[in-house]
C-alpha atoms as a PDB file:
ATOM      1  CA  UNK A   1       0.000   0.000   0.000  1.00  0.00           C
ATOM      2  CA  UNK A   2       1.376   3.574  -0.805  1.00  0.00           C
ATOM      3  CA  UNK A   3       0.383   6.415   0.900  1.00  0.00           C
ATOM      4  CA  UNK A   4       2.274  10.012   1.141  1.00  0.00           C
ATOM      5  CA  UNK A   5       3.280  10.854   4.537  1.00  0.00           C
ATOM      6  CA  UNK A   6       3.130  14.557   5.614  1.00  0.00           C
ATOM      7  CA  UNK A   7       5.273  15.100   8.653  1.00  0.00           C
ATOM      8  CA  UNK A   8       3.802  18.448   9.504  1.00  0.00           C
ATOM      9  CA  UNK A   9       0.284  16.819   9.761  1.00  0.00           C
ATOM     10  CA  UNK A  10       1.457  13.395  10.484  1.00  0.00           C
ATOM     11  CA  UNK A  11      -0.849  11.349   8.234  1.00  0.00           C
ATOM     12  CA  UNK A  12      -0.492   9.237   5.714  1.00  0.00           C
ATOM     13  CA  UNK A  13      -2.864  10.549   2.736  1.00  0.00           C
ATOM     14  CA  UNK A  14      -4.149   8.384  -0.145  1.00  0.00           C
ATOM     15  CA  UNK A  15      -2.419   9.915  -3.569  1.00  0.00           C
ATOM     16  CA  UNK A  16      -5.514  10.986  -4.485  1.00  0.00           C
ATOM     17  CA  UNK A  17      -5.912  13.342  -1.719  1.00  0.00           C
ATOM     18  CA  UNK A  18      -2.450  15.443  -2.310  1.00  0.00           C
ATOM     19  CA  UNK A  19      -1.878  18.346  -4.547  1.00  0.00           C
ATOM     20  CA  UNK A  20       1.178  17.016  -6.937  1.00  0.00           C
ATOM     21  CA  UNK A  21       2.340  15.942  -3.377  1.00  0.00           C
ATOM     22  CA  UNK A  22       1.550  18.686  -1.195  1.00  0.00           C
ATOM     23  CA  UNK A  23      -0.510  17.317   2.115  1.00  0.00           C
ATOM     24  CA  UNK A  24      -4.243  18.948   2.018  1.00  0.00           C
ATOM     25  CA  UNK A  25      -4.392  20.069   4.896  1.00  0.00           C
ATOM     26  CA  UNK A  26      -0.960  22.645   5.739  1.00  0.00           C
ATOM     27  CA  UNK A  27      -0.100  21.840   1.756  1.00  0.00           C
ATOM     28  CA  UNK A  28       3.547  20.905   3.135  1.00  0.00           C
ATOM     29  CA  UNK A  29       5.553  18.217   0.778  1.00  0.00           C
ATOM     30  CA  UNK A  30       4.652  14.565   1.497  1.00  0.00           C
ATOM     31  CA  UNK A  31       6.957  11.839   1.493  1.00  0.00           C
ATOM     32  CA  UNK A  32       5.718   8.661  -0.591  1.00  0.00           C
ATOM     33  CA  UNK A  33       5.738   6.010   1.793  1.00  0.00           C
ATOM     34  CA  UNK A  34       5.237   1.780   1.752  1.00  0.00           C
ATOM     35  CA  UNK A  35       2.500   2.390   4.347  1.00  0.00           C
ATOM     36  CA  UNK A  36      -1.317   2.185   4.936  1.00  0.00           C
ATOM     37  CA  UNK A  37      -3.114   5.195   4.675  1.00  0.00           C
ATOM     38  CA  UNK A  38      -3.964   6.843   8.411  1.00  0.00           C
ATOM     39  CA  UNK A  39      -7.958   6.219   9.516  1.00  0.00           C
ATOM     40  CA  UNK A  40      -8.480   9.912   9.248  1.00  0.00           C
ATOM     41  CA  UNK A  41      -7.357  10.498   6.170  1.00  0.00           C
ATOM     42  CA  UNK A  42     -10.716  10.590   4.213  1.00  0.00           C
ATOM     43  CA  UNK A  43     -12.632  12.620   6.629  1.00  0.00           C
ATOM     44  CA  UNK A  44      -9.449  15.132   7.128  1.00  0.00           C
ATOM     45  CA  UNK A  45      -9.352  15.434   2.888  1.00  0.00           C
ATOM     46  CA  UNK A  46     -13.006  16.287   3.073  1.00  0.00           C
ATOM     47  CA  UNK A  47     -12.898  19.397   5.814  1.00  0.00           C
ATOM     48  CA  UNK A  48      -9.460  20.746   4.135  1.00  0.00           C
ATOM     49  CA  UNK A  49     -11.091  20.650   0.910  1.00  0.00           C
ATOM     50  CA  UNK A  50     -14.331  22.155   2.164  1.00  0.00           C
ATOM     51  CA  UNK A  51     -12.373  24.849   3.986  1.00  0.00           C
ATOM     52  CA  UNK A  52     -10.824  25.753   0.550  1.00  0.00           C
ATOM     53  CA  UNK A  53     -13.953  25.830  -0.985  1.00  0.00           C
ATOM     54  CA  UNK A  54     -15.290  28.210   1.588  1.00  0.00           C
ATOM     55  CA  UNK A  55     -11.855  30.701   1.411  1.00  0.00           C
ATOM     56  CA  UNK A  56     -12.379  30.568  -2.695  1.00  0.00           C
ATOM     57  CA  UNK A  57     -16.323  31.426  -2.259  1.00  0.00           C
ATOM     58  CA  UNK A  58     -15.422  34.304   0.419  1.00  0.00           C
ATOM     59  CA  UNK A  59     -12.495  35.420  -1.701  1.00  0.00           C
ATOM     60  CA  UNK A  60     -14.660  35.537  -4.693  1.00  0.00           C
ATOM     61  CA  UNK A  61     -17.212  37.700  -2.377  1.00  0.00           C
ATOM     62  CA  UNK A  62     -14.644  40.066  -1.190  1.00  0.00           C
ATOM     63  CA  UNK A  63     -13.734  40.841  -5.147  1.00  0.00           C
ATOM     64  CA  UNK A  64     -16.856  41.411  -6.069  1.00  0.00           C
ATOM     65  CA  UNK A  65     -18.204  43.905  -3.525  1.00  0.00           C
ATOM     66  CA  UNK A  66     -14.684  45.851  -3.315  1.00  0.00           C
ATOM     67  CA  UNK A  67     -14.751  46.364  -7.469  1.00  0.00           C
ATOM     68  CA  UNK A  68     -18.286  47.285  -6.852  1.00  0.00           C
ATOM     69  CA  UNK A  69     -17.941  49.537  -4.538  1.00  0.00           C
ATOM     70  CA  UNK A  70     -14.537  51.186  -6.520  1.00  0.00           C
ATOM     71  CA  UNK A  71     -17.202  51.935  -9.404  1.00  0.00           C
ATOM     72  CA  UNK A  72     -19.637  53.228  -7.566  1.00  0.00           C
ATOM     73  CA  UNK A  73     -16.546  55.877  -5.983  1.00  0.00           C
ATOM     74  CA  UNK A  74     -15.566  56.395  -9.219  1.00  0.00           C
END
């Protein structure tokens, strides 16, 4: 079993979960590793992705109002 092993985090993710090797969660390098994937690795990949999809939807909300309200100065 191979798994990628973030020392920062200290799980082992599923390849799936990284980012070209960079752990989900602190996006730190992972080390490819001969080693079952940790128990929490599914449900940790699910909040660190939903957390990113909530900073891209805020992010996106920030943009929109601060352009608005530099036309509306202008």
């Amino acid at each position: 079993m191979s798994s990628f092993y973030c020392s920062e985090c200290d799980v082992n993710w599923w390849p799936h979960q990284t980012d070209h090797g960079r752990c989900p969660m602190c996006g730190e390098d992972t080390v490819p590793r001969e080693e079952l994937v940790s128990g929490d690795a599914d449900i940790l990949s699910r909040i660190a992705r939903d957390e990113a999809a909530k900073c891209d939807a805020y992010a996106s909300f920030e943009l929109y109002f601060d352009e608005r309200d530099q036309d509306h100065a202008a």
